[in-house]
C-alpha atoms as a PDB file:
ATOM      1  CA  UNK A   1       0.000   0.000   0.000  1.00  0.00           C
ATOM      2  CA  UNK A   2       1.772   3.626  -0.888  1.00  0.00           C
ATOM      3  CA  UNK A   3       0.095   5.528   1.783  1.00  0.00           C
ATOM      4  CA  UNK A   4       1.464   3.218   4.357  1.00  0.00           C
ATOM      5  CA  UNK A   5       4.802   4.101   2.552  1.00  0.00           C
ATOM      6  CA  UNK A   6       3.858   8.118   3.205  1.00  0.00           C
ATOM      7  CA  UNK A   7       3.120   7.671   6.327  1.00  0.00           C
ATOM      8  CA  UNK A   8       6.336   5.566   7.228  1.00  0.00           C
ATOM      9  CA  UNK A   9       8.303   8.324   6.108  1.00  0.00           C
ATOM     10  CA  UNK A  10       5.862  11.122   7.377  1.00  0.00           C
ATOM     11  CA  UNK A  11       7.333   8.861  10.785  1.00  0.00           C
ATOM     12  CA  UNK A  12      10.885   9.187  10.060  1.00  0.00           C
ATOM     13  CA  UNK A  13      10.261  13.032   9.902  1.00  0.00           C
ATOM     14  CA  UNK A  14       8.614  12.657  13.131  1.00  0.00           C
ATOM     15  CA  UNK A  15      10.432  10.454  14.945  1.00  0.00           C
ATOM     16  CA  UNK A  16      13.672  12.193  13.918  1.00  0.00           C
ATOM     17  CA  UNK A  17      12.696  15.513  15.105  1.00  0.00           C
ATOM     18  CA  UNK A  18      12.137  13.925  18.183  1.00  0.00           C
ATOM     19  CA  UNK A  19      15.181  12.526  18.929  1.00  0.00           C
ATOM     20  CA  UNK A  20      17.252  15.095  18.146  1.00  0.00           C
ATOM     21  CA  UNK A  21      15.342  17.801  19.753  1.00  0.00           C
ATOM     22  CA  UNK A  22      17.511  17.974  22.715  1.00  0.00           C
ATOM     23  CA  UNK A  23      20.878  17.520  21.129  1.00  0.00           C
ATOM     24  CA  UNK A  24      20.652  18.771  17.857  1.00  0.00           C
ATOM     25  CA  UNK A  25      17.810  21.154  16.863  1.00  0.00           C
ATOM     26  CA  UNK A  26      18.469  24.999  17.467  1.00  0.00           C
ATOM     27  CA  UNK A  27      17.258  24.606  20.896  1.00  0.00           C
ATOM     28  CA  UNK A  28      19.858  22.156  21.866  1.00  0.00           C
ATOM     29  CA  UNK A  29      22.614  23.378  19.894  1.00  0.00           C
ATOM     30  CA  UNK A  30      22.296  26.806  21.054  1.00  0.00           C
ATOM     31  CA  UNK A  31      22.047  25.276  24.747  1.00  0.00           C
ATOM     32  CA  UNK A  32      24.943  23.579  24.663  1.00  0.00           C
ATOM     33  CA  UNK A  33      26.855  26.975  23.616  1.00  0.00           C
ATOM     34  CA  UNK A  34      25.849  28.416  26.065  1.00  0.00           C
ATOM     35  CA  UNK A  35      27.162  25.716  28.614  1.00  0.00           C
ATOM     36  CA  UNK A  36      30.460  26.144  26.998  1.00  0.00           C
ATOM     37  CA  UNK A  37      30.432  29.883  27.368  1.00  0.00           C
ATOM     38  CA  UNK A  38      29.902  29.367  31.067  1.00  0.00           C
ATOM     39  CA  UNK A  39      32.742  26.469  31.907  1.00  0.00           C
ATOM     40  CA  UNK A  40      34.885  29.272  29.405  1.00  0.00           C
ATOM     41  CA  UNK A  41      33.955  31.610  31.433  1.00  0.00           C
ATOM     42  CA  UNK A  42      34.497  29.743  35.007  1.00  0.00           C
ATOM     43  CA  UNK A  43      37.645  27.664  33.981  1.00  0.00           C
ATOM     44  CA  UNK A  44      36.290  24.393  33.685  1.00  0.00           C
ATOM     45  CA  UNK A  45      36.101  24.729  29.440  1.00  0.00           C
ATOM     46  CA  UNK A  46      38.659  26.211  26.741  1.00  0.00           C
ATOM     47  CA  UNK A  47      38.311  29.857  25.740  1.00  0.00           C
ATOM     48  CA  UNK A  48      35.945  30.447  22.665  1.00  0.00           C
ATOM     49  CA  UNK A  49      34.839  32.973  20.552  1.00  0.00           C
ATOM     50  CA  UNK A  50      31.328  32.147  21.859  1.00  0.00           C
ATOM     51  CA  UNK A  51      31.559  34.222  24.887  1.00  0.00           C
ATOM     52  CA  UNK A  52      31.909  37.567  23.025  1.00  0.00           C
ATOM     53  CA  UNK A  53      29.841  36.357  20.303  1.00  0.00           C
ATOM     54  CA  UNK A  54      26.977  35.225  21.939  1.00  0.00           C
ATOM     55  CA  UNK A  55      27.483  38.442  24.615  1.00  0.00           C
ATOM     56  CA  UNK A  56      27.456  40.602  21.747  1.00  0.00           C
ATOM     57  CA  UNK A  57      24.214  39.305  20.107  1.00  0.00           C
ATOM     58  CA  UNK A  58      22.342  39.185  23.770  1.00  0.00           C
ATOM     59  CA  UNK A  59      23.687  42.720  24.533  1.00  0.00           C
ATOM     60  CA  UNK A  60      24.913  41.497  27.824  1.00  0.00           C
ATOM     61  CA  UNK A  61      28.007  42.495  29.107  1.00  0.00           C
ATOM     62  CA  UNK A  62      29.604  39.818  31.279  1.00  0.00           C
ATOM     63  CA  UNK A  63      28.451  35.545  31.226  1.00  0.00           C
ATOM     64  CA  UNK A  64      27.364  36.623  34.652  1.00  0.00           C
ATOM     65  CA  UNK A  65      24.358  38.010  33.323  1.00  0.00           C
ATOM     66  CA  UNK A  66      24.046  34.858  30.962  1.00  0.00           C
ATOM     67  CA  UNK A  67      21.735  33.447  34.106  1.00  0.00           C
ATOM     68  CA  UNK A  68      19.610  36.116  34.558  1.00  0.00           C
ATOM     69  CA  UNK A  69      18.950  36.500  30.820  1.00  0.00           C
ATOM     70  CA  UNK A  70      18.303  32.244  30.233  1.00  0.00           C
ATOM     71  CA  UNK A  71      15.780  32.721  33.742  1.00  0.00           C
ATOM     72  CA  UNK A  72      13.980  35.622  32.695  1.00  0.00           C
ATOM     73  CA  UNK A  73      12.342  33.959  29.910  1.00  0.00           C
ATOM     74  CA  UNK A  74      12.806  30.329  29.467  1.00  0.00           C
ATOM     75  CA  UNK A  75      11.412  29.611  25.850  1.00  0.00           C
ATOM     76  CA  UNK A  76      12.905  27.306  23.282  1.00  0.00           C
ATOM     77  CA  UNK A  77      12.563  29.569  20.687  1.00  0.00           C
ATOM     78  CA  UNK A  78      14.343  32.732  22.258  1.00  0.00           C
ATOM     79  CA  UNK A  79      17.650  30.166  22.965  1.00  0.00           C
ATOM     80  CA  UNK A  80      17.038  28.757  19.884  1.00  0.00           C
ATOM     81  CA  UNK A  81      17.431  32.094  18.125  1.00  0.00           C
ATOM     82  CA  UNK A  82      21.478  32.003  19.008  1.00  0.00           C
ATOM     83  CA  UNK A  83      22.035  29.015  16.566  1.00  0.00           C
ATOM     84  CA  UNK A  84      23.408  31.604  14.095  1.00  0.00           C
ATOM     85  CA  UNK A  85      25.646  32.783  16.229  1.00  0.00           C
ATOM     86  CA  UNK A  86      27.233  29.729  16.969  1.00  0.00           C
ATOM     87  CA  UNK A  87      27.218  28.703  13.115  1.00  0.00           C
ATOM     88  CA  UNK A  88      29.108  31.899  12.619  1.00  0.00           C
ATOM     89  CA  UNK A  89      31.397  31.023  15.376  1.00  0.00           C
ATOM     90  CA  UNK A  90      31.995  28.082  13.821  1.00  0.00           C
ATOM     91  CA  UNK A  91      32.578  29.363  10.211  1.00  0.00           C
ATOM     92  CA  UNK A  92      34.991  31.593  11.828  1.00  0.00           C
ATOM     93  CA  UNK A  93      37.356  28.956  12.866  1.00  0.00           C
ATOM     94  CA  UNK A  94      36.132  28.799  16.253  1.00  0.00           C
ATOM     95  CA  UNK A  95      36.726  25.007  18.210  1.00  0.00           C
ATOM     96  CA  UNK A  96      34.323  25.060  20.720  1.00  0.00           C
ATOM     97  CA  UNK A  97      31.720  25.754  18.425  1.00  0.00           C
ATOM     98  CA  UNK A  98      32.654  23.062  15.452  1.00  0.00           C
ATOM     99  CA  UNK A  99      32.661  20.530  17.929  1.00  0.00           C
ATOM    100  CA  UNK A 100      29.023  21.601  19.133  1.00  0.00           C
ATOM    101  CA  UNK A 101      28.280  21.349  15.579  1.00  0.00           C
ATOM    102  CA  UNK A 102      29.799  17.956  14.466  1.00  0.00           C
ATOM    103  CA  UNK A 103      28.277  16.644  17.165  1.00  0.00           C
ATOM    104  CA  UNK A 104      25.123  17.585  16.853  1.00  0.00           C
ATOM    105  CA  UNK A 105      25.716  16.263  13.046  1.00  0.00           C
ATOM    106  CA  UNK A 106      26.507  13.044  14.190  1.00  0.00           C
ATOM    107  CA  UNK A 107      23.270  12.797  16.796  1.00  0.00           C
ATOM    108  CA  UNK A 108      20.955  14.012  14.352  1.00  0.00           C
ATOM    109  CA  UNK A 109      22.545  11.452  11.661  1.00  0.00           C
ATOM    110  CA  UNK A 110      22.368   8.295  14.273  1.00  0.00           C
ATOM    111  CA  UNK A 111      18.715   9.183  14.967  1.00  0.00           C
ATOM    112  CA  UNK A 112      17.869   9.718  11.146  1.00  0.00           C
ATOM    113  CA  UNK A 113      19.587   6.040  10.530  1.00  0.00           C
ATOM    114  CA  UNK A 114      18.159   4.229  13.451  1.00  0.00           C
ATOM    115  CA  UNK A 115      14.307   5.202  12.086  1.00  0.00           C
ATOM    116  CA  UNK A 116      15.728   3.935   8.380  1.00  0.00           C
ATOM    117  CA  UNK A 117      16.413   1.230   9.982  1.00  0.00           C
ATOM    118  CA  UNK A 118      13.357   0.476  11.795  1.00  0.00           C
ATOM    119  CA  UNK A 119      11.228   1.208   9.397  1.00  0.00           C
ATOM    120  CA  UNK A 120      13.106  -0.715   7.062  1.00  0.00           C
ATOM    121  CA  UNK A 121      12.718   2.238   4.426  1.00  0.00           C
ATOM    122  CA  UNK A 122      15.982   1.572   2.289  1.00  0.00           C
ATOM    123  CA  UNK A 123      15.173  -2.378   1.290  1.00  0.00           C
ATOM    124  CA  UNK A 124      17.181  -5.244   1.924  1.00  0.00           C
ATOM    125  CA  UNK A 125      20.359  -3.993   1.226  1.00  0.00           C
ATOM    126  CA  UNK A 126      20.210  -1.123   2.294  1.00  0.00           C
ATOM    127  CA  UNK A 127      20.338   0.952  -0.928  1.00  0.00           C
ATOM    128  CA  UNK A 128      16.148   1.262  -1.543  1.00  0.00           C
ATOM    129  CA  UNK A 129      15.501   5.044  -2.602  1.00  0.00           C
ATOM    130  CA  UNK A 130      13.696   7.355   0.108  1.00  0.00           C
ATOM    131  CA  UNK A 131      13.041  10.634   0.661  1.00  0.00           C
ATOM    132  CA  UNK A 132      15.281  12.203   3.182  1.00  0.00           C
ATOM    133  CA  UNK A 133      12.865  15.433   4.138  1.00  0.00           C
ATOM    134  CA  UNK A 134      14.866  18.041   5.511  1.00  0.00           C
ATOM    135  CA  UNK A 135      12.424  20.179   8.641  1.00  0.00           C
ATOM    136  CA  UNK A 136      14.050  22.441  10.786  1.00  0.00           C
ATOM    137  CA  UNK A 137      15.761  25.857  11.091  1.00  0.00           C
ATOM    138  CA  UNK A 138      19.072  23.902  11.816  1.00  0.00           C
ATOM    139  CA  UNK A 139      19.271  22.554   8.376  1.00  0.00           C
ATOM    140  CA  UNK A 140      19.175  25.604   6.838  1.00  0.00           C
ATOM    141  CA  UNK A 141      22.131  25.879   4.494  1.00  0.00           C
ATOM    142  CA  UNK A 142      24.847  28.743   6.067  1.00  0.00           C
ATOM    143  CA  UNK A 143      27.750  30.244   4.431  1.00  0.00           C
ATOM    144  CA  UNK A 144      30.153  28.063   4.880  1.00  0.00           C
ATOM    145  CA  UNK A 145      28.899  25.560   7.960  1.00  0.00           C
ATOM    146  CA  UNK A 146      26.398  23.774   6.281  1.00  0.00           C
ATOM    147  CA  UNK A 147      24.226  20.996   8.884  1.00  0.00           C
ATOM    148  CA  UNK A 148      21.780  20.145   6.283  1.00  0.00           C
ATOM    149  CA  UNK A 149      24.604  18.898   3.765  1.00  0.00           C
ATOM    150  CA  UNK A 150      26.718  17.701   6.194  1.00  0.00           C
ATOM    151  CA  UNK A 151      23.625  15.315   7.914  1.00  0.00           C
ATOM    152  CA  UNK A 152      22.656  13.969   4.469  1.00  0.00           C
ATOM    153  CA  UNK A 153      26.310  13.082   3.877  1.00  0.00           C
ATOM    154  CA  UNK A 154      26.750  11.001   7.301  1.00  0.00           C
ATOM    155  CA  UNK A 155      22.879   9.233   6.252  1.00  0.00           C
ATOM    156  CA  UNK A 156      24.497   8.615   2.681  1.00  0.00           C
ATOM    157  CA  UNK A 157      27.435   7.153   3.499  1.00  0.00           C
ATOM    158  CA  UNK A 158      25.084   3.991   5.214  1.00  0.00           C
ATOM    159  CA  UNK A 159      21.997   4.537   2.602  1.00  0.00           C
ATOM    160  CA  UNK A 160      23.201   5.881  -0.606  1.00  0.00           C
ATOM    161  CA  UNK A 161      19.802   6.078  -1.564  1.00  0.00           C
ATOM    162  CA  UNK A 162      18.888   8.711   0.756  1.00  0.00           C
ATOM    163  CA  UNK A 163      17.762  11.838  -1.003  1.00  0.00           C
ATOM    164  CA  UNK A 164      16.835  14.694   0.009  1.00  0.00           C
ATOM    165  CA  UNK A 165      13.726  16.926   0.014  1.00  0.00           C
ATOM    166  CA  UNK A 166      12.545  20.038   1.481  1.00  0.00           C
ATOM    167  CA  UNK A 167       8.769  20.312   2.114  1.00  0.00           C
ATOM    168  CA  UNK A 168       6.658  23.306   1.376  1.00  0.00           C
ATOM    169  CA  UNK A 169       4.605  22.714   4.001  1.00  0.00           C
ATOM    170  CA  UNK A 170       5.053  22.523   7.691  1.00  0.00           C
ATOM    171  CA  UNK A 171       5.329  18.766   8.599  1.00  0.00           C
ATOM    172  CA  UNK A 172       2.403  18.927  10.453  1.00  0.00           C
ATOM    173  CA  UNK A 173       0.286  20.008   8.095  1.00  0.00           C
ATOM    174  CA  UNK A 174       1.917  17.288   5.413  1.00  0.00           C
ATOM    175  CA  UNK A 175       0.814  14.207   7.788  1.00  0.00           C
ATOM    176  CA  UNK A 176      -2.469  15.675   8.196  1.00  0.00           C
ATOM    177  CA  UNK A 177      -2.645  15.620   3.891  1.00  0.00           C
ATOM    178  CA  UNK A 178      -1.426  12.305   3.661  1.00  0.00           C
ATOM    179  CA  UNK A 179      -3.843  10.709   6.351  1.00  0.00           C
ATOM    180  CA  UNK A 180      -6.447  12.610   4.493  1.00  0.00           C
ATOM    181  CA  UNK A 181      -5.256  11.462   1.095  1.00  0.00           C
ATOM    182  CA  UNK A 182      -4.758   8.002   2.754  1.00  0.00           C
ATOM    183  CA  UNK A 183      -9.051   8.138   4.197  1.00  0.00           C
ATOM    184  CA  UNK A 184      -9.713   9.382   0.527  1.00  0.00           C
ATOM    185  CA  UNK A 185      -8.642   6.572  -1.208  1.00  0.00           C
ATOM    186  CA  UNK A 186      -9.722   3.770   1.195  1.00  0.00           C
ATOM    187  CA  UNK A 187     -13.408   5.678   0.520  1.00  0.00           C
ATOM    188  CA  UNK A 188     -12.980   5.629  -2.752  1.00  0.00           C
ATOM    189  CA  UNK A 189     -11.885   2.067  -2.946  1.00  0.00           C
ATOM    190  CA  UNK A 190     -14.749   1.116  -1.034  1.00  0.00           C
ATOM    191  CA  UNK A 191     -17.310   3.052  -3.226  1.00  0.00           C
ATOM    192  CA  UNK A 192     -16.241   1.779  -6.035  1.00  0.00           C
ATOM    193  CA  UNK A 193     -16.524  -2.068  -4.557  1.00  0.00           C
ATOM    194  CA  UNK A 194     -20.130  -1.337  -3.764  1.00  0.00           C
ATOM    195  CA  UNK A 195     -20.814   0.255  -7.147  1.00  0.00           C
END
């Protein structure tokens, strides 16, 4: 049945925004630079460009302040909104925040393959075409630091027949037209059995 194939991968979209919500969306990778900025700042991490970076964009002037600021309003989207910051850090040759972003690569890559895998979307061998749909402000291409390319090259590497897409629709709204499309047909399958 296709629609059971939509949905499966309507899943891996799902599922794979799910497990790397904490690690590797914008929340998590903005999160984590702003744990580095405070061991920087208290001696227990290296020095990074992060600290003035991320300072800079907040207009705060010490990592002091960085408490205050992440307590006085504690939504995902306002810490998510430093992920440029840290991409340009990153871009700019800055350690601390390439390794925050290969990791966060790598999670999001390991989650992507272990639904591929359980869902059994790339065949037998592993080399079955599926759509690889890209979601998210983190795969956004950048400059130079590009997550998007970089996940679809770790998925590749395991399922060459990974490809990807990028919706034009939110992926909410995309399951809701494929379980709709996927009603639709069973009706009409079933209308035309009793005609």
């Amino acid at each position: 049945f296709k629609w059971r194939r939509l949905v499966k991968r309507q899943l891996v979209k799902l599922i794979s925004s799910c497990c790397g919500t904490m690690y590797c969306s914008g929340y998590g990778i903005s999160a984590q630079a702003l744990t580095a900025v405070v061991r920087a700042y208290d001696g227990r991490g290296p020095e990074t460009v992060l600290t003035n970076n991320i300072l800079d964009f907040l207009g705060l002037a010490s990592p002091d302040e960085l408490i205050g600021w992440t307590y006085e309003d504690q939504s995902w989207a306002r810490i998510a909104d430093i992920l440029p910051v840290v991409v340009e850090s990153a871009e700019a040759g800055d350690e601390v925040a390439n390794k925050i972003l290969h990791n966060s690569v790598g999670e999001l890559a390991s989650s992507v393959k272990a639904v591929v895998q359980r869902l059994a979307l790339s065949g037998e061998d592993g080399k079955d075409l599926f759509p690889l749909v890209m979601v998210g402000k983190v795969l956004e291409a950048n400059q130079r630091w590009d997550i998007g390319k970089e996940v679809i090259s770790c998925v590749t590497k395991t399922y060459p027949g990974a490809y990807p897409i990028h919706p034009e629709v939110e992926p909410a709204v995309g399951a809701a037209l494929l379980a709709w499309n996927a009603i639709a047909s069973e009706l009409d399958g079933d209308l035309r059995a009793a005609a």
